[in-house]
Protein backbone atom coordinates (compact mmCIF):
# COMPACT_ATOMS: atom_id res chain seq x y z
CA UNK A 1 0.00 0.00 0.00
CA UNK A 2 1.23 3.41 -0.70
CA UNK A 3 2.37 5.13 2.30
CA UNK A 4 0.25 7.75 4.04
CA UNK A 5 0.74 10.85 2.42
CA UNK A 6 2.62 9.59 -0.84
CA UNK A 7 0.07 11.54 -2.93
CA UNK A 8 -1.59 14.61 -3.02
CA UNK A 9 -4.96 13.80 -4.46
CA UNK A 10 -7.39 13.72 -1.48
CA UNK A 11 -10.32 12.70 -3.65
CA UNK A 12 -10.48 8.80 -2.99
CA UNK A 13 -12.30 8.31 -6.72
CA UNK A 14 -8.78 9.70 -7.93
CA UNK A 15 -6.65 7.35 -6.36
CA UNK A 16 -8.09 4.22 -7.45
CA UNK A 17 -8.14 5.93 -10.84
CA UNK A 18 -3.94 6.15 -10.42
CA UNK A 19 -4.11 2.75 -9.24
CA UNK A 20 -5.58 1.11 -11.71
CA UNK A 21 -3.26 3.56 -14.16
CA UNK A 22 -0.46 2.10 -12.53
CA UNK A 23 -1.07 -1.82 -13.36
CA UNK A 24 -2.21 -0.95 -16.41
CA UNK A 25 1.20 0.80 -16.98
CA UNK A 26 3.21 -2.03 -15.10
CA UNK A 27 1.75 -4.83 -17.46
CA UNK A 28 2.94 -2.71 -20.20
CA UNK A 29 5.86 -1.37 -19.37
CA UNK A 30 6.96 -3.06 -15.83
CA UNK A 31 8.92 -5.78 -14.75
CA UNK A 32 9.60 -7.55 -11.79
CA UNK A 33 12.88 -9.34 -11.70
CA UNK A 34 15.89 -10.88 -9.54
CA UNK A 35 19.20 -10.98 -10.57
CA UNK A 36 22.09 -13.03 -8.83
CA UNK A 37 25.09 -11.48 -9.21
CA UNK A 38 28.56 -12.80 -8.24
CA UNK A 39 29.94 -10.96 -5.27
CA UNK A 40 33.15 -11.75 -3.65
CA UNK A 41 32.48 -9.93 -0.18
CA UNK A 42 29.61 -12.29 0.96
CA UNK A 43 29.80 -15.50 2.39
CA UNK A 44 28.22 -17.58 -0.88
CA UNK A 45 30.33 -15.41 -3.04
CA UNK A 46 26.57 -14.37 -4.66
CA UNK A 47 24.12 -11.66 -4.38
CA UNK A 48 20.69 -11.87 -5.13
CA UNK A 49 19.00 -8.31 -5.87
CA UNK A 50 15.41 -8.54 -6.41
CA UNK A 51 13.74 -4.77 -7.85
CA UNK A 52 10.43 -3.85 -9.68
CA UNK A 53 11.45 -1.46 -12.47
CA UNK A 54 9.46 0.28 -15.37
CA UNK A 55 11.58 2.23 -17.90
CA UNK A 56 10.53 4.68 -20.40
CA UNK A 57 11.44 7.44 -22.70
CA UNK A 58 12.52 11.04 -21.90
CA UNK A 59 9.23 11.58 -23.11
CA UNK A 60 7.28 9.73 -20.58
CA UNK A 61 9.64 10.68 -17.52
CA UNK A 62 6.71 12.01 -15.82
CA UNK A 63 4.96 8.80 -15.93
CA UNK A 64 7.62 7.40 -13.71
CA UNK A 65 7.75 10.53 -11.27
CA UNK A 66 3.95 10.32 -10.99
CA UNK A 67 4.72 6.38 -10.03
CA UNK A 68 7.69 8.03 -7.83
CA UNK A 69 5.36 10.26 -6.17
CA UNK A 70 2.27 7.29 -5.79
CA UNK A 71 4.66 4.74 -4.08
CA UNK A 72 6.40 7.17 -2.03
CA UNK A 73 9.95 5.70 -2.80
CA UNK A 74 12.28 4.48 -5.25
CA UNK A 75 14.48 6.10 -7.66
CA UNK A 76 14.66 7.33 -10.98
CA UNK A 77 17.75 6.92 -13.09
CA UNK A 78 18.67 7.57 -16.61
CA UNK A 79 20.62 5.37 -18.75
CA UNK A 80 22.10 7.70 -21.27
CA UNK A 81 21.76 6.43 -24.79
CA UNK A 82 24.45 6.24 -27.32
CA UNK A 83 22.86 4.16 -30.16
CA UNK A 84 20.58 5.31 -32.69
CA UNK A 85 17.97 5.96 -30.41
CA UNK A 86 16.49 9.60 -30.30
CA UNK A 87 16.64 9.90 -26.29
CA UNK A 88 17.88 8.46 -22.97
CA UNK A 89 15.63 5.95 -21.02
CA UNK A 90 14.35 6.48 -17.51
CA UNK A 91 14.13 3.68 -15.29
CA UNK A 92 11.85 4.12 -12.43
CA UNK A 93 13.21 1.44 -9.56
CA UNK A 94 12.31 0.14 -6.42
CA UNK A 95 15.09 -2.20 -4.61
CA UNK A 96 14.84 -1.55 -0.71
CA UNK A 97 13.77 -4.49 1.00
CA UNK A 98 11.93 -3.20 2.99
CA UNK A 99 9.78 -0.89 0.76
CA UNK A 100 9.25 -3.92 -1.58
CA UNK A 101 7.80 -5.72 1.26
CA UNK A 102 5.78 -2.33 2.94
CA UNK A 103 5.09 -0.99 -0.14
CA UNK A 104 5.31 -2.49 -3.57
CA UNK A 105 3.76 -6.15 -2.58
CA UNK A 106 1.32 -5.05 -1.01
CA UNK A 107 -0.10 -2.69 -3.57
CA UNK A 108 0.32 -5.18 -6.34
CA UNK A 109 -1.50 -7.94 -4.18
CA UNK A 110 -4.47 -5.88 -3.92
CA UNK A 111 -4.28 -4.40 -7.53
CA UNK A 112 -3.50 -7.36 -9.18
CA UNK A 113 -2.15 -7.44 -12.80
CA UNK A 114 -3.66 -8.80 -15.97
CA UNK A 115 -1.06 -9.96 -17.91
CA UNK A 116 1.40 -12.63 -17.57
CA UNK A 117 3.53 -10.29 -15.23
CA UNK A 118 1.19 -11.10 -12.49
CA UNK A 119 2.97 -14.71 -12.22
CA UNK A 120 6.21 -13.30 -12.19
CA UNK A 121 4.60 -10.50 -9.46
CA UNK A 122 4.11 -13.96 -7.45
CA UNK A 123 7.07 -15.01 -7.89
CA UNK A 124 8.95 -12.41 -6.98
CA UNK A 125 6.45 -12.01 -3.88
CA UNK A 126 8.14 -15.15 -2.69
CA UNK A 127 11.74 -14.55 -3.29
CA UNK A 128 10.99 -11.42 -1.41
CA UNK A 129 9.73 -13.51 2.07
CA UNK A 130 12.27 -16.16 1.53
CA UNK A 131 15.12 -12.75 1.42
CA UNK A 132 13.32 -11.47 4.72
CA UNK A 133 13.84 -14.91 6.13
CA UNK A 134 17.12 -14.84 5.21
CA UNK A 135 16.57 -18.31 3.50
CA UNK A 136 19.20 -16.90 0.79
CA UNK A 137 21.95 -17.16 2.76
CA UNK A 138 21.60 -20.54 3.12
CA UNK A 139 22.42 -23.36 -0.16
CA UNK A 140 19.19 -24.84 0.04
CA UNK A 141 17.62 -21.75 0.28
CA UNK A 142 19.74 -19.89 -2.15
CA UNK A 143 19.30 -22.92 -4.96
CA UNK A 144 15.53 -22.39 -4.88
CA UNK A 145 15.42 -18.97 -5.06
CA UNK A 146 17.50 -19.73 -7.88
CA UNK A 147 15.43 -22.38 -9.37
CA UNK A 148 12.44 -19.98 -8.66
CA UNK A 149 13.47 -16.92 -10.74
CA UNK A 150 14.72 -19.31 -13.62
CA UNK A 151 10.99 -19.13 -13.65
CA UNK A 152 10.52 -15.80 -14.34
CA UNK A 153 10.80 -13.19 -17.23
CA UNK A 154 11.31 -16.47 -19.96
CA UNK A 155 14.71 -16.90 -18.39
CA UNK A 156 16.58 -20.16 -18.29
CA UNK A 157 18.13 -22.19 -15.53
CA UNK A 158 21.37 -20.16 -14.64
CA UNK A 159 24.23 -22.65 -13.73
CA UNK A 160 26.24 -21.32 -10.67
């Protein structure tokens, strides 16, 4: 759930409309994802970093601040472009722990998506309580986070 104050519309008609704009804009343009990363100053030697993310155009950057301001935390970076491309992305991103858990899960648990993103939502929603468990830091718990988010986003089984 958004926290208290994370938006200045008092008019609760308006909020659900921003809601319901938002999962509509997540299926579209959002992603929920962990990575594992190799990281020689923990104990396993890896680092799993789980983060909803939606990314858009220069164009759309206030898209992502309105989702900023909704949420009431989070980030927004730019990844300058140097291709062909007529302007840099924005990437909107949540990776706190703890505002994943207080924030982002809940609001996507009661505003649940349409598309296939809601199974990797569900996902995700998992490796998140197995993190706060702190079932990662053990094998067994790190191979089935593992196996779990070989699950998501079309990805395939990553051998460690």
């Amino acid at each position: 759930m958004p926290r208290k104050n994370s938006f200045s519309a008092d008019n609760q008609q308006e909020r659900l409309k921003t809601a319901n704009w938002i999962v509509g804009f997540t299926d579209g343009e959002g992603c929920f994802t962990v990575s594992v990363f190799k990281n020689p100053t923990t104990k396993s030697g890896w680092q799993i970093f789980p983060e909803f993310v939606v990314t858009q155009g220069k164009k759309s950057l206030p898209a992502l601040e309105l989702m900023k301001q909704f949420f009431n935390c989070g980030i927004i970076t730019i990844n300058k472009r140097h291709d062909n491309h007529k302007e840099h992305l924005y990437r909107y991103c949540v990776r706190n722990l703890k505002d994943l858990e207080e924030v982002i899960l809940p609001f996507f648990r009661k505003n649940s998506l349409r598309t296939a993103k809601e199974r990797d939502f569900k996902i995700f929603a998992q490796v998140t309580e197995l993190m706060r468990e702190q079932a990662h830091l053990k094998p067994s718990g790190f191979k089935k986070i593992v196996q779990m988010i070989s699950q998501m986003n079309r990805k395939k089984i990553r051998q460690l």
